[in-house]
Protein backbone atom coordinates (compact mmCIF):
# COMPACT_ATOMS: atom_id res chain seq x y z
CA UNK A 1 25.41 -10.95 12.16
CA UNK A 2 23.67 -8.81 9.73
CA UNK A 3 19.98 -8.11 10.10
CA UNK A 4 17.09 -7.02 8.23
CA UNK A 5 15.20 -3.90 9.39
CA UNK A 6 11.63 -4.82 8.95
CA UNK A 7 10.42 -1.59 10.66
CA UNK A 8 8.89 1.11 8.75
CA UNK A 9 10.87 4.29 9.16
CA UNK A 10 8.33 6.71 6.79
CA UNK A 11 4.49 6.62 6.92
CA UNK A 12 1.92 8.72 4.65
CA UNK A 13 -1.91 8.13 4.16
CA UNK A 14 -3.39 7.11 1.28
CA UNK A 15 -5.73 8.86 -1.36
CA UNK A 16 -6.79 5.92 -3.29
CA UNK A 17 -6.90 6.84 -7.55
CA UNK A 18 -7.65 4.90 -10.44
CA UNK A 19 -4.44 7.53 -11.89
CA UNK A 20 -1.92 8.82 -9.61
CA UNK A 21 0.93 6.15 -8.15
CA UNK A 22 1.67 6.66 -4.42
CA UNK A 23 4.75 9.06 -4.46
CA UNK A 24 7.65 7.87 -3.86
CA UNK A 25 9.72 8.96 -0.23
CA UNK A 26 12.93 9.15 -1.98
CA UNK A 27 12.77 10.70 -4.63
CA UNK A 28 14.21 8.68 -7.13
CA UNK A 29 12.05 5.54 -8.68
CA UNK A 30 9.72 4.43 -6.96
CA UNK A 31 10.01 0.89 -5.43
CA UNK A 32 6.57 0.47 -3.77
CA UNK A 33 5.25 0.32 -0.38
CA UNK A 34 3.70 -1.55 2.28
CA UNK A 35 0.05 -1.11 3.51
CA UNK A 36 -1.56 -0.84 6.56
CA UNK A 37 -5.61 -0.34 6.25
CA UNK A 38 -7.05 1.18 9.45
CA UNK A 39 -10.98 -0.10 8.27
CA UNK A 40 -10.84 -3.18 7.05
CA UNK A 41 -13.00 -4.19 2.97
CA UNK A 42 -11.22 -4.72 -0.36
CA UNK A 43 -8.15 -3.10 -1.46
CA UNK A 44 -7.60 -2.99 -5.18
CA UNK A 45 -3.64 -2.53 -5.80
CA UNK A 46 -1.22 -2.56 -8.41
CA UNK A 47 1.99 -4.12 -7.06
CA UNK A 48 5.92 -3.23 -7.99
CA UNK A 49 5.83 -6.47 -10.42
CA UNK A 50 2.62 -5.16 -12.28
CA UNK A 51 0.04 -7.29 -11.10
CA UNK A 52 -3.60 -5.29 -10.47
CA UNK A 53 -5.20 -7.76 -8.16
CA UNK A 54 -8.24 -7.09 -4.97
CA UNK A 55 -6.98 -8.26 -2.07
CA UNK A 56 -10.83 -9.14 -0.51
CA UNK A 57 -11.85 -8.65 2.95
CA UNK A 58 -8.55 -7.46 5.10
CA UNK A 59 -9.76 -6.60 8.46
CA UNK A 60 -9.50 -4.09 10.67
CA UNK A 61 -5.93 -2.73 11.07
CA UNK A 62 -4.53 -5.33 8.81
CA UNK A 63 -0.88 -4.86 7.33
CA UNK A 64 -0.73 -5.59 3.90
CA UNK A 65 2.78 -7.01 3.22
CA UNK A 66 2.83 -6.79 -0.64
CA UNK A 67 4.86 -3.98 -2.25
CA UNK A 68 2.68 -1.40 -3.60
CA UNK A 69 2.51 1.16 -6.37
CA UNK A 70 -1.12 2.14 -6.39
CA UNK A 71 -4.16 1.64 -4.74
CA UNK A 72 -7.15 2.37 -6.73
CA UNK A 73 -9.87 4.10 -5.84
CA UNK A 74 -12.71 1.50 -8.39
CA UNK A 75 -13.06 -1.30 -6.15
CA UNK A 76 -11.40 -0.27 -2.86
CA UNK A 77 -13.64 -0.62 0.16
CA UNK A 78 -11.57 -0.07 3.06
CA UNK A 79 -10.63 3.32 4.25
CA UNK A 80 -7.93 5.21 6.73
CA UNK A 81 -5.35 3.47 4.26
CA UNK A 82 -1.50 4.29 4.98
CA UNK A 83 1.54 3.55 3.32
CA UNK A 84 4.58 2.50 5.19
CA UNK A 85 8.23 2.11 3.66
């Protein structure tokens, strides 16, 4: 029986910007990543689909299961951000 592998095998913190996309691991185009915020507050992304939504009050070492271009840096409170793929 097949499986899905819903560990993360690549990790990279997290500059929030209101301009630059999180780069993508492989090289070719990029198709997001998950979040994990190490101090929790409000976490403005933009996600693969094109939505720019806050995601209000995550908590404290919080995974943030939405795929993720960009996290910008105008209304994102929480810090010690990392992106997981």
């Amino acid at each position: 029986m097949a499986y899905q592998k819903l560990q993360a095998g690549r990790a990279s913190a997290v500059t929030p910007s209101d301009t630059v996309e999180i780069a993508s691991v492989t090289g070719g185009s990029n198709n997001g990543c998950v979040l994990f915020a190490g101090v929790g507050g409000d976490v403005r992304i933009l996600t693969v689909g094109g939505d720019d939504v806050v995601l209000k009050n995550i908590a404290n070492g919080q995974f943030i299961p939405v795929q993720v271009l960009k996290v910008f840096a105008t209304n994102t409170t929480a810090t010690n951000l990392v992106a997981l793929w």
